[in-house]
N, C-alpha and C. Protein backbone atom coordinates (compact mmCIF):
# COMPACT_ATOMS: atom_id res chain seq x y z
N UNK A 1 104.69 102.26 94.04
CA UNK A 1 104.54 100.83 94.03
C UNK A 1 103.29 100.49 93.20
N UNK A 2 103.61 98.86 92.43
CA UNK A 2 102.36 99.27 91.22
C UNK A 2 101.71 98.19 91.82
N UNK A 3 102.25 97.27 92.29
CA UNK A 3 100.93 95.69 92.69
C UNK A 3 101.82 96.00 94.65
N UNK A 4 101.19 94.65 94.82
CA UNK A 4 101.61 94.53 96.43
C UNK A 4 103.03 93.08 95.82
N UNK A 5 103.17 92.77 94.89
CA UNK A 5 104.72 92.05 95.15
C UNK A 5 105.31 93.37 95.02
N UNK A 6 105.79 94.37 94.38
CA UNK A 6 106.46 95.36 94.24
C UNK A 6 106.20 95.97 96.43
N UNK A 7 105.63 95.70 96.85
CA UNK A 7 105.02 96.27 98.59
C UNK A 7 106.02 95.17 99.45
N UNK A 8 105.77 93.95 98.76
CA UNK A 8 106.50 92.71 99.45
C UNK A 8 107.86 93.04 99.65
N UNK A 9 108.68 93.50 98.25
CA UNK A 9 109.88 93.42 97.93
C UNK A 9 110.54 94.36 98.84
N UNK A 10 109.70 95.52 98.97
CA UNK A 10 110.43 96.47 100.05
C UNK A 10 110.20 96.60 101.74
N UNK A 11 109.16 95.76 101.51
CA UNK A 11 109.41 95.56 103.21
C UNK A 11 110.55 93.92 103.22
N UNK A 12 110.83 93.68 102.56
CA UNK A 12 111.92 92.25 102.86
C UNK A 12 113.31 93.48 102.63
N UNK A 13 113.34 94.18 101.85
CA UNK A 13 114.48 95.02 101.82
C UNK A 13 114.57 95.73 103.22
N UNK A 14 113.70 96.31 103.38
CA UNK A 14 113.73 96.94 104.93
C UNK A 14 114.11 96.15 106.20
N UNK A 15 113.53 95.01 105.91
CA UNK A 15 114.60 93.81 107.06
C UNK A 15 115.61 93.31 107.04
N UNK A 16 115.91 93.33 105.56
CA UNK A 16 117.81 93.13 105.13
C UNK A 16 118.05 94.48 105.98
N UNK A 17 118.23 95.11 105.17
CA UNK A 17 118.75 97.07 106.58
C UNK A 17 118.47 96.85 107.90
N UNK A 18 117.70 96.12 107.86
CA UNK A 18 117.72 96.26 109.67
C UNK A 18 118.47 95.20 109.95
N UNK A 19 119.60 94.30 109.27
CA UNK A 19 120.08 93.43 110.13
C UNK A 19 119.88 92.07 110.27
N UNK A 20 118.15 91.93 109.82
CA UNK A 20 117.48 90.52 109.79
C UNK A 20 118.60 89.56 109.30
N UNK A 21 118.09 88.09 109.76
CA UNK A 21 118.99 86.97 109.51
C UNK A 21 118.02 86.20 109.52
N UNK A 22 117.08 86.44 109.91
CA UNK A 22 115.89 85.36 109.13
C UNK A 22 114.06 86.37 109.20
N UNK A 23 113.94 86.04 108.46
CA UNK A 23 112.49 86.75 107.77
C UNK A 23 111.16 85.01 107.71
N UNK A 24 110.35 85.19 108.30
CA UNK A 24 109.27 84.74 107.98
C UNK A 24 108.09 85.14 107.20
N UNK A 25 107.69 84.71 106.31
CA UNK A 25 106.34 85.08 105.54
C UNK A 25 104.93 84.98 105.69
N UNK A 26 103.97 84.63 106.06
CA UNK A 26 102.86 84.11 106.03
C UNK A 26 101.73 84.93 105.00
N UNK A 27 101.44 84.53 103.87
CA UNK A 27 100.45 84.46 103.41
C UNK A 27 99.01 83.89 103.19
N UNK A 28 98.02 84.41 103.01
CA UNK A 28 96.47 84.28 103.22
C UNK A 28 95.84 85.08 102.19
N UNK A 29 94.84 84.23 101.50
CA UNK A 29 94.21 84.97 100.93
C UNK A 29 92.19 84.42 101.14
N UNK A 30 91.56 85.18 101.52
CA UNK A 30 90.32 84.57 101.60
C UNK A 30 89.23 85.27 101.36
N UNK A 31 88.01 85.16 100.59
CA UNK A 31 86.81 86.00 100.57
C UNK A 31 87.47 87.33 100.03
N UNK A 32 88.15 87.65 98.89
CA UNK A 32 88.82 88.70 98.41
C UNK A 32 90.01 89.44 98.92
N UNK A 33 90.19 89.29 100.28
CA UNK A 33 90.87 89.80 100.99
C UNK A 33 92.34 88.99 100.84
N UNK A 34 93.71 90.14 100.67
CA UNK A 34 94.68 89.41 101.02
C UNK A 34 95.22 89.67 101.84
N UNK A 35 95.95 89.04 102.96
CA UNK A 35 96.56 89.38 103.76
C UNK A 35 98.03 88.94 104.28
N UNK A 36 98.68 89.18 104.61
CA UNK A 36 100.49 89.05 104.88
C UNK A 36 100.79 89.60 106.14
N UNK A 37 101.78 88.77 106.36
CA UNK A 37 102.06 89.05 108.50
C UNK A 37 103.91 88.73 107.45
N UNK A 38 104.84 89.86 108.00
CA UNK A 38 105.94 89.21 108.08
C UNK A 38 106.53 89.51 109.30
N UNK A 39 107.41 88.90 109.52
CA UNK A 39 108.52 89.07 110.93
C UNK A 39 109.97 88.41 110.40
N UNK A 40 110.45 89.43 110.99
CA UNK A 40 112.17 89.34 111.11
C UNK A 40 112.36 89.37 112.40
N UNK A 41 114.19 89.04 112.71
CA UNK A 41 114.93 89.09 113.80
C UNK A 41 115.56 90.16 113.96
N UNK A 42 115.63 91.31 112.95
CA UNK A 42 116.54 92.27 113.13
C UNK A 42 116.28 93.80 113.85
N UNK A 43 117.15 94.27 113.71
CA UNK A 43 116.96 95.92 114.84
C UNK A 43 115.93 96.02 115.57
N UNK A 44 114.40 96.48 114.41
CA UNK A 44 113.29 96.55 114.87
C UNK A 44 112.90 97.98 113.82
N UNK A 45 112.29 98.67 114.26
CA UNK A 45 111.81 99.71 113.86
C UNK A 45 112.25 101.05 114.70
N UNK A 46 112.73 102.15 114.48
CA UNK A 46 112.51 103.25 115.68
C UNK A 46 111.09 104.03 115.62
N UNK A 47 111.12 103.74 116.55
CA UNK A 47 109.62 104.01 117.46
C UNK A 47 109.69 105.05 118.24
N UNK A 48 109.10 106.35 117.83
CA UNK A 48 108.82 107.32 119.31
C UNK A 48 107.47 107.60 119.39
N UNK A 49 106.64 107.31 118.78
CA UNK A 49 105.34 107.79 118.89
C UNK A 49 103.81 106.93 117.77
N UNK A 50 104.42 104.96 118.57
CA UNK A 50 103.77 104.06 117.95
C UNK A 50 104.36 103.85 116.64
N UNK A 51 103.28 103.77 115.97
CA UNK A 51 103.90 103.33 114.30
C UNK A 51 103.29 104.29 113.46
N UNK A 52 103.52 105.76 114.30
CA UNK A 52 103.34 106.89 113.52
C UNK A 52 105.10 107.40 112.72
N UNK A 53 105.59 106.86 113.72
CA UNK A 53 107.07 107.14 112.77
C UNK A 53 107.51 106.66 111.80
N UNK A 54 107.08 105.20 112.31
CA UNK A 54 107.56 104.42 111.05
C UNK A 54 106.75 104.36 109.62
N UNK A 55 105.71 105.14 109.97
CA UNK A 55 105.01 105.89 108.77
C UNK A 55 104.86 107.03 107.63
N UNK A 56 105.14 107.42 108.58
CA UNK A 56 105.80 109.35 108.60
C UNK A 56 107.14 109.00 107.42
N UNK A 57 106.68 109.52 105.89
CA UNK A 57 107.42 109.41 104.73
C UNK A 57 108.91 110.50 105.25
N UNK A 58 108.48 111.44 106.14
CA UNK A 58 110.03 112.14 106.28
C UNK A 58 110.36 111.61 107.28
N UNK A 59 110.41 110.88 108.06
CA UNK A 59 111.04 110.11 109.02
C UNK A 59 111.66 108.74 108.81
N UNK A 60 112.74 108.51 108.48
CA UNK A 60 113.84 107.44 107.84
C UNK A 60 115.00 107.56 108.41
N UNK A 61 115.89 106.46 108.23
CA UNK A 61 117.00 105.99 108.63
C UNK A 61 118.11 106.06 108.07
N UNK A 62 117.65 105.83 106.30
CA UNK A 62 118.60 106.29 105.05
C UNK A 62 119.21 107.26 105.72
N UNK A 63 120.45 107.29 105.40
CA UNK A 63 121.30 108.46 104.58
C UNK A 63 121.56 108.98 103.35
N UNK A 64 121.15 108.18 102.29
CA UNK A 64 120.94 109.14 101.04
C UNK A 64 120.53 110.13 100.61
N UNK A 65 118.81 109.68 101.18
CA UNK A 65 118.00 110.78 101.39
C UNK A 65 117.21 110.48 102.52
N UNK A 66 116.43 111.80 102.37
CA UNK A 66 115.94 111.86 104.08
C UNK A 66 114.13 111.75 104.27
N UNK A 67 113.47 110.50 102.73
CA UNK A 67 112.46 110.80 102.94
C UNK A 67 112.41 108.97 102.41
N UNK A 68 111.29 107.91 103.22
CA UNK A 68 111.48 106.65 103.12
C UNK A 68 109.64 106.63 102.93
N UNK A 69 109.40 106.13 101.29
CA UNK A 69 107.67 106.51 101.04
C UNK A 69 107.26 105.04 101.40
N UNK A 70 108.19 103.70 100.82
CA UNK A 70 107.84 102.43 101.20
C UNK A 70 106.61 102.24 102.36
N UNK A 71 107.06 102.29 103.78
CA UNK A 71 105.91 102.11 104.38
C UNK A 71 104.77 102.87 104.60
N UNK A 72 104.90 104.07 104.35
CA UNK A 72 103.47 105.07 103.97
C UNK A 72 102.84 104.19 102.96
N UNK A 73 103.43 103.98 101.76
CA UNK A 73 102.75 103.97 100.79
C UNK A 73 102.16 102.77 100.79
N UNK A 74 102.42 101.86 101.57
CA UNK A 74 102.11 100.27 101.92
C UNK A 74 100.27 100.36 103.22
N UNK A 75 100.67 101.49 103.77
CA UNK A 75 99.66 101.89 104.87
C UNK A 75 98.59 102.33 104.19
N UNK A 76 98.73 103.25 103.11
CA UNK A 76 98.08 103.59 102.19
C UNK A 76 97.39 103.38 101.17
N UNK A 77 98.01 102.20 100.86
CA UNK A 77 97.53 100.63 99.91
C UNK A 77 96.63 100.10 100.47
N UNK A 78 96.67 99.80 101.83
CA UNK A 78 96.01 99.09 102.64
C UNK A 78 94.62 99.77 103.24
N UNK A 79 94.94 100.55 103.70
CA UNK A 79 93.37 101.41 104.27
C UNK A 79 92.88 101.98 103.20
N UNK A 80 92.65 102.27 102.12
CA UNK A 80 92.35 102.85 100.98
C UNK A 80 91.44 102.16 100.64
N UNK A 81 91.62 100.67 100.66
CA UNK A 81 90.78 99.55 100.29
C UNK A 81 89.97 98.93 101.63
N UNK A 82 89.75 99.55 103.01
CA UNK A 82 89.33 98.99 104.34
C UNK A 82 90.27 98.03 104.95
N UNK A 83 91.19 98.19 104.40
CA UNK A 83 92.07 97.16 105.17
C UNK A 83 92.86 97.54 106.10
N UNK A 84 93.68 96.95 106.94
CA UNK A 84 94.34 97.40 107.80
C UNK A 84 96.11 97.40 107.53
N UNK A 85 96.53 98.00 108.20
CA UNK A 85 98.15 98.12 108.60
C UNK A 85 98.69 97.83 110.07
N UNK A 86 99.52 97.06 110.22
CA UNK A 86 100.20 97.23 111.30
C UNK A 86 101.61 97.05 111.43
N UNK A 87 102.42 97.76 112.38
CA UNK A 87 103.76 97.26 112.41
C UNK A 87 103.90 97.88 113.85
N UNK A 88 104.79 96.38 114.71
CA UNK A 88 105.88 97.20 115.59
C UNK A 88 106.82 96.20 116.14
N UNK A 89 107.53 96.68 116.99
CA UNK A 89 108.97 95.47 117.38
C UNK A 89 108.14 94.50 118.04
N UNK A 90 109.68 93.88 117.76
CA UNK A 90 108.87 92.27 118.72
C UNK A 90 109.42 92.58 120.08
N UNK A 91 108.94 91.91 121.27
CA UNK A 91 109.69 91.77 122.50
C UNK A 91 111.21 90.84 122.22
N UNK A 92 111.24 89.94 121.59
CA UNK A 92 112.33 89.68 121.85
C UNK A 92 113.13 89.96 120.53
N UNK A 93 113.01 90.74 119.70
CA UNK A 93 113.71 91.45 119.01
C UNK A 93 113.24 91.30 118.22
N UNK A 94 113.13 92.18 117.11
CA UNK A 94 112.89 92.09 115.52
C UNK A 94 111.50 92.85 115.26
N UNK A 95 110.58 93.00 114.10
CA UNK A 95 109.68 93.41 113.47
C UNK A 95 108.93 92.70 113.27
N UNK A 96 107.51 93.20 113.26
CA UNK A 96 106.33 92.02 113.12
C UNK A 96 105.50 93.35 112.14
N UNK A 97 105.17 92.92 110.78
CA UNK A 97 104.28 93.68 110.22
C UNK A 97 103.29 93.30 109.68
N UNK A 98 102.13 93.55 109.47
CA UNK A 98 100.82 92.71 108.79
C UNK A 98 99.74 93.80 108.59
N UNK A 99 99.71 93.45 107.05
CA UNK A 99 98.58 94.17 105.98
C UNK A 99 96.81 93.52 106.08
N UNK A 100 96.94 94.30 105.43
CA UNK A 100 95.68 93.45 104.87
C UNK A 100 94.62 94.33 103.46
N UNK A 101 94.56 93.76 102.07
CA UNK A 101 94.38 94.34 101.52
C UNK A 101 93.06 94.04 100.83
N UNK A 102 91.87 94.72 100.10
CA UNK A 102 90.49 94.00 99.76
C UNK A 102 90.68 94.40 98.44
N UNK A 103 90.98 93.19 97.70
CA UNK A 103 91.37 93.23 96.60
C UNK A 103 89.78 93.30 95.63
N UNK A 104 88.49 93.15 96.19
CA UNK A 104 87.04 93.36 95.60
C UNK A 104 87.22 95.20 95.65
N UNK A 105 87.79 95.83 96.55
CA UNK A 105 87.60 97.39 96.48
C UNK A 105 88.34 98.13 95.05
N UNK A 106 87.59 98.39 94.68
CA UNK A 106 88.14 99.46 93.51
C UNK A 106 89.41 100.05 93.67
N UNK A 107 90.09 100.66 94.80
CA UNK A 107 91.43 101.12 94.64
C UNK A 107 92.02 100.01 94.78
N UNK A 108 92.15 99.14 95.01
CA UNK A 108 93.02 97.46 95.06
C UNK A 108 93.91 97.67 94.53
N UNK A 109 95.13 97.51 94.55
CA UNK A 109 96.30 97.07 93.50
C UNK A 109 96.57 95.42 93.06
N UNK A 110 96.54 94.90 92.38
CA UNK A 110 96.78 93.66 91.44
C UNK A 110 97.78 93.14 92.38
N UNK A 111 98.02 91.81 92.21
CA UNK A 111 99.03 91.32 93.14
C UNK A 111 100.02 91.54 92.44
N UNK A 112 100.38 91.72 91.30
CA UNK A 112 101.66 91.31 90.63
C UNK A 112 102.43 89.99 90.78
N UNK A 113 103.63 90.14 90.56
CA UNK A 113 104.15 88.81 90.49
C UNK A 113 104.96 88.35 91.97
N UNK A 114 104.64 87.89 92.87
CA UNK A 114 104.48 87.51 94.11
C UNK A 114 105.74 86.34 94.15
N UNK A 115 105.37 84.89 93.46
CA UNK A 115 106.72 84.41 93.19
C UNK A 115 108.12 85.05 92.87
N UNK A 116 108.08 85.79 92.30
CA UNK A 116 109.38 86.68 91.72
C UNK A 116 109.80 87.70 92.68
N UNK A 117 108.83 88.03 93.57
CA UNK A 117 109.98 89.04 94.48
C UNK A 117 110.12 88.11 95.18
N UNK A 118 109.64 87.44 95.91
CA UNK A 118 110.16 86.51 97.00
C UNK A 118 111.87 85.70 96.37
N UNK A 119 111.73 85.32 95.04
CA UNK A 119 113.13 84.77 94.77
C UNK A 119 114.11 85.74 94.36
N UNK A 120 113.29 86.94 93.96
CA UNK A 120 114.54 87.97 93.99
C UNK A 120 114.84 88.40 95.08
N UNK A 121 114.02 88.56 96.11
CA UNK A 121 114.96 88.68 97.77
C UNK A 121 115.83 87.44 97.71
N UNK A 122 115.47 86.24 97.40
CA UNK A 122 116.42 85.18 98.01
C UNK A 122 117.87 85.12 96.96
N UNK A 123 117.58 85.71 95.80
CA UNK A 123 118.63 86.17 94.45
C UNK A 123 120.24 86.99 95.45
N UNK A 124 118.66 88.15 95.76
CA UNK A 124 119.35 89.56 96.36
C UNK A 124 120.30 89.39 97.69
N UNK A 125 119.63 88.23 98.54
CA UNK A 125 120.57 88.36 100.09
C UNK A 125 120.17 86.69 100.26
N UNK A 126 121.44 86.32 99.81
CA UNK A 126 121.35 84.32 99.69
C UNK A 126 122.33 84.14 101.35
N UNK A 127 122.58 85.39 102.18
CA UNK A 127 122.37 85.03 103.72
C UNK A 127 121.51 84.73 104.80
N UNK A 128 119.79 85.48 103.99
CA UNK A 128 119.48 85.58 104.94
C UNK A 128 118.47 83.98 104.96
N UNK A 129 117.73 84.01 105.89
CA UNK A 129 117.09 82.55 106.00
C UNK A 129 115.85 83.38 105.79
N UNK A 130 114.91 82.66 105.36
CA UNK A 130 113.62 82.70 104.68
C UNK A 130 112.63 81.74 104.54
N UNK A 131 111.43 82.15 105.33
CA UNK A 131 110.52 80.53 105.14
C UNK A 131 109.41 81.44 104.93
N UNK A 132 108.44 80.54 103.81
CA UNK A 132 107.18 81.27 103.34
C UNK A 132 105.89 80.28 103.85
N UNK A 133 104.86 80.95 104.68
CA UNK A 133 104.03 80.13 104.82
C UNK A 133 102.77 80.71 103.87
N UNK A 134 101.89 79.64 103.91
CA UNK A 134 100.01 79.88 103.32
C UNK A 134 99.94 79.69 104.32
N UNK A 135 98.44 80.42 104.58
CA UNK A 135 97.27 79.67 105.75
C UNK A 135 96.21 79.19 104.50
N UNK A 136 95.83 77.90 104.49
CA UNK A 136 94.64 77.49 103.65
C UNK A 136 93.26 77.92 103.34
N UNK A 137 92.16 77.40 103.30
CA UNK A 137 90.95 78.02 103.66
C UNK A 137 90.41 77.09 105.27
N UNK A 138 90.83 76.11 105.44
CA UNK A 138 90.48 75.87 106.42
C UNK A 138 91.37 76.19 108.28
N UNK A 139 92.12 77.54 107.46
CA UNK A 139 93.38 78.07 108.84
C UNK A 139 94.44 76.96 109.06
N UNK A 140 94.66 76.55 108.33
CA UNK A 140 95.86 75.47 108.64
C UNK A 140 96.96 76.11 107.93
N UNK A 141 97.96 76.44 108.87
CA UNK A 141 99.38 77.52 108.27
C UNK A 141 100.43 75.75 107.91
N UNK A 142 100.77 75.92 106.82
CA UNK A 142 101.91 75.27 106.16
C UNK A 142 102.91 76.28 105.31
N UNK A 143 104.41 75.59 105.95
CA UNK A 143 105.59 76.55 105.75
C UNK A 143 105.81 75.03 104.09
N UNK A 144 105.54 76.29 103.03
CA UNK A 144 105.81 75.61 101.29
C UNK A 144 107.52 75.96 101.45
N UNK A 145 108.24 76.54 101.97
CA UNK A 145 109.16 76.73 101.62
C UNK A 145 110.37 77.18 103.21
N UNK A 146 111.52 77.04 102.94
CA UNK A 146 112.52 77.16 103.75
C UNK A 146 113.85 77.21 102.93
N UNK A 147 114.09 78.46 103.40
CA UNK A 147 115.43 78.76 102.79
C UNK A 147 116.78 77.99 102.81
N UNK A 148 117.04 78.07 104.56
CA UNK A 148 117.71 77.60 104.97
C UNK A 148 117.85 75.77 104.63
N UNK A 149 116.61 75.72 105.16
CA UNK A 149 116.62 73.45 104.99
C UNK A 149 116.67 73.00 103.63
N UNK A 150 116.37 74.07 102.88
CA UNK A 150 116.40 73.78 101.37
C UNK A 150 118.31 73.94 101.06
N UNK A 151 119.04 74.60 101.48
CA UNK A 151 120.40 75.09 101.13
C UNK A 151 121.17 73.81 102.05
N UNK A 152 120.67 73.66 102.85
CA UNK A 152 121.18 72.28 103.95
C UNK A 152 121.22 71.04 102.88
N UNK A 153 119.89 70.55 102.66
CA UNK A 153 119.95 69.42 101.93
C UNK A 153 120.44 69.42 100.42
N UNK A 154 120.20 70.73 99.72
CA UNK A 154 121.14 70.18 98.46
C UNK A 154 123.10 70.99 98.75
N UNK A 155 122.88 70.81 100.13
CA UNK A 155 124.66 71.31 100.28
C UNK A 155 124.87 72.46 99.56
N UNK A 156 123.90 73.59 99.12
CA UNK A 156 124.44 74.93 98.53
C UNK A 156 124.21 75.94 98.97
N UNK A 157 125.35 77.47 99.01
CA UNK A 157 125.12 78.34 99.73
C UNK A 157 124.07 79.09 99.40
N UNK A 158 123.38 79.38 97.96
CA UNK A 158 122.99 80.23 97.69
C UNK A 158 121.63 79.12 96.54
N UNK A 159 120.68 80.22 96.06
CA UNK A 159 119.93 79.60 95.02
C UNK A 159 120.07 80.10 93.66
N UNK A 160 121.13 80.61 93.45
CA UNK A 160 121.10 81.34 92.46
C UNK A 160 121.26 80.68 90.89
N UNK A 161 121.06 78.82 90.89
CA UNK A 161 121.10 78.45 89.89
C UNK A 161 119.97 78.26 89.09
N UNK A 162 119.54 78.54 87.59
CA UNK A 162 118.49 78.90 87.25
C UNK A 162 117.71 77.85 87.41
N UNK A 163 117.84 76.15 87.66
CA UNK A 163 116.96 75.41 87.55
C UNK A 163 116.25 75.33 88.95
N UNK A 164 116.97 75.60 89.97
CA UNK A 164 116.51 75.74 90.80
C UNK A 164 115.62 76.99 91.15
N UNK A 165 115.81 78.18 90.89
CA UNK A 165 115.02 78.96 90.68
C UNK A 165 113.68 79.02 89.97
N UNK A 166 113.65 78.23 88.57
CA UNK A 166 112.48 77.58 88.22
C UNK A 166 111.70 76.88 89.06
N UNK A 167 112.03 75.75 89.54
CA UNK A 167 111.03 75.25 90.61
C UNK A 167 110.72 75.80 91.64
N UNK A 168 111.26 76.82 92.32
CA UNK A 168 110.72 77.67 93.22
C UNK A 168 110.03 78.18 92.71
N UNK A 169 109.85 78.96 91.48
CA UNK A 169 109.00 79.79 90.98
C UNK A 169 107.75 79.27 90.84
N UNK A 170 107.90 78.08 90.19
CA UNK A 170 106.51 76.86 90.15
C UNK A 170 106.09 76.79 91.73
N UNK A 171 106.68 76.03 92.43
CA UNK A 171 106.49 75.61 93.26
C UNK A 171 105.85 76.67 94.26
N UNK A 172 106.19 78.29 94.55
CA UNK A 172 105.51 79.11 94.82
C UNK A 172 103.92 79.68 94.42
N UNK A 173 104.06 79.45 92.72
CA UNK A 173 102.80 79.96 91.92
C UNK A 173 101.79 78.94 92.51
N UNK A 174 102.39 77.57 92.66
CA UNK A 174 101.49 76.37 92.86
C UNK A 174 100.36 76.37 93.98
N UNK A 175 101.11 76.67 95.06
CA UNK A 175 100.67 76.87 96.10
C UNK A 175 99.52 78.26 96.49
N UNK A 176 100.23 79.21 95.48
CA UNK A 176 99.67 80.30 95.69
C UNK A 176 98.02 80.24 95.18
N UNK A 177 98.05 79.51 93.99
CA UNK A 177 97.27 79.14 92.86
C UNK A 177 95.72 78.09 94.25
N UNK A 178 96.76 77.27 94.75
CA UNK A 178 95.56 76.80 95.77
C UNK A 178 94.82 77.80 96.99
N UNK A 179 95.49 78.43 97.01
CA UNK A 179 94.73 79.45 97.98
C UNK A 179 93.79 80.70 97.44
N UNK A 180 93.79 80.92 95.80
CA UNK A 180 92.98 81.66 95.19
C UNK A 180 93.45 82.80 94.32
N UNK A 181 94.91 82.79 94.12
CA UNK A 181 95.77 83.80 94.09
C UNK A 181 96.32 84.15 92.48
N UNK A 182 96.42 84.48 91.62
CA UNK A 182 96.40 84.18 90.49
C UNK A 182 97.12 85.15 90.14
N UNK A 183 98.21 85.48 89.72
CA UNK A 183 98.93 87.12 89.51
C UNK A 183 98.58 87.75 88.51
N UNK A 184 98.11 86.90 87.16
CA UNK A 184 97.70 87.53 85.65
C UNK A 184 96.36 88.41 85.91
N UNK A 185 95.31 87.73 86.63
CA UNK A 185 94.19 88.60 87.35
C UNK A 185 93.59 89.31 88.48
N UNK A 186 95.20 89.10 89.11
CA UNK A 186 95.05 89.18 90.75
C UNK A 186 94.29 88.96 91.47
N UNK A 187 93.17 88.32 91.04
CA UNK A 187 92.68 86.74 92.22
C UNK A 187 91.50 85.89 90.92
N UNK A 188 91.43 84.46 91.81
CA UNK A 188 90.34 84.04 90.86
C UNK A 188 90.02 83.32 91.98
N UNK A 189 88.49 83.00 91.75
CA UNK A 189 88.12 81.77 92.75
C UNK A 189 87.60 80.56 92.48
N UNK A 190 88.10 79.36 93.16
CA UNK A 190 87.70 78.40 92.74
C UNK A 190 86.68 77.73 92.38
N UNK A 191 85.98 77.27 91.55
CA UNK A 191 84.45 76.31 91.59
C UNK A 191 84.48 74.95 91.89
């Protein structure tokens, strides 16, 4: 994985496989640090020994093959730079995972392009429901986006038409752009 959207893309893939039918986002970025909480509704994770399994690169679910690097390599992203990892089921079903990455530390990875996986998940699985939040600088969480209420009001199943995809793309960068987030330099801060 080369930035953390390429990190994004496969933990939203990992909740399509598990079943998810709706995925929440929350993004934050503050004092260099970025950080991301997602949660789904689906399976969960198998768990025998904390969220050492679900870490453990030979321990997977695939059948293709029998080695899954995604969340190692996401754990690895993360503490490398002092940040943290976490993942485990929810009580009432589903996955709750949250990073945290210090994008001032020298091993940092770049954000990459952050808008673009998020609409290529919504490209990739136009079933599942999807809402992306910011938290601001002053902790105030606002949901910029909803999959579902967005497909309600213009009456369509899917987003897969390009103009609409454009303004999500804006409309994601926009937001992102107010919280400090910049993908060409992977962060800038405001004056």
């Amino acid at each position: 994985m080369k930035n953390i959207a390429d990190h994004l893309f496969d933990i939203l893939e990992n909740s399509v496989k598990a079943k998810a039918t709706e995925i929440k986002i929350l993004i934050k970025f503050k004092q260099g640090k970025f950080h991301c909480r997602i949660t789904d509704n689906g399976t969960g994770i198998k768990i025998v020994d904390k969220e050492v399994e679900a870490t453990d690169p030979f321990v997977t679910s695939r059948k293709e093959r029998r080695v899954g690097l995604g969340l190692p390599l996401l754990k690895s992203s993360a503490e490398s730079t002092k940040g943290f990892f976490k993942i485990y089921n929810l009580k009432k079903g589903g996955c709750y995972l949250e990073f945290t990455i210090d994008l001032l530390h020298i091993d940092a990875k770049p954000f990459g392009d952050l808008a673009q996986a998020i609409l290529d998940a919504l490209v990739c699985w136009p079933e599942i429901d999807l809402s992306l939040w910011i938290e601001k600088s002053n902790q105030q969480k606002e949901e910029i986006f909803n999959s579902k209420k967005l497909k309600k009001v213009l009456e369509i199943e899917d987003l897969k038409e390009k103009k609409i995809r454009d303004f999500l793309y804006q409309l994601f960068w926009e937001n992102f752009n107010q919280i400090g987030i910049n993908k060409q330099f992977g962060y800038f801060q405001k004056i």
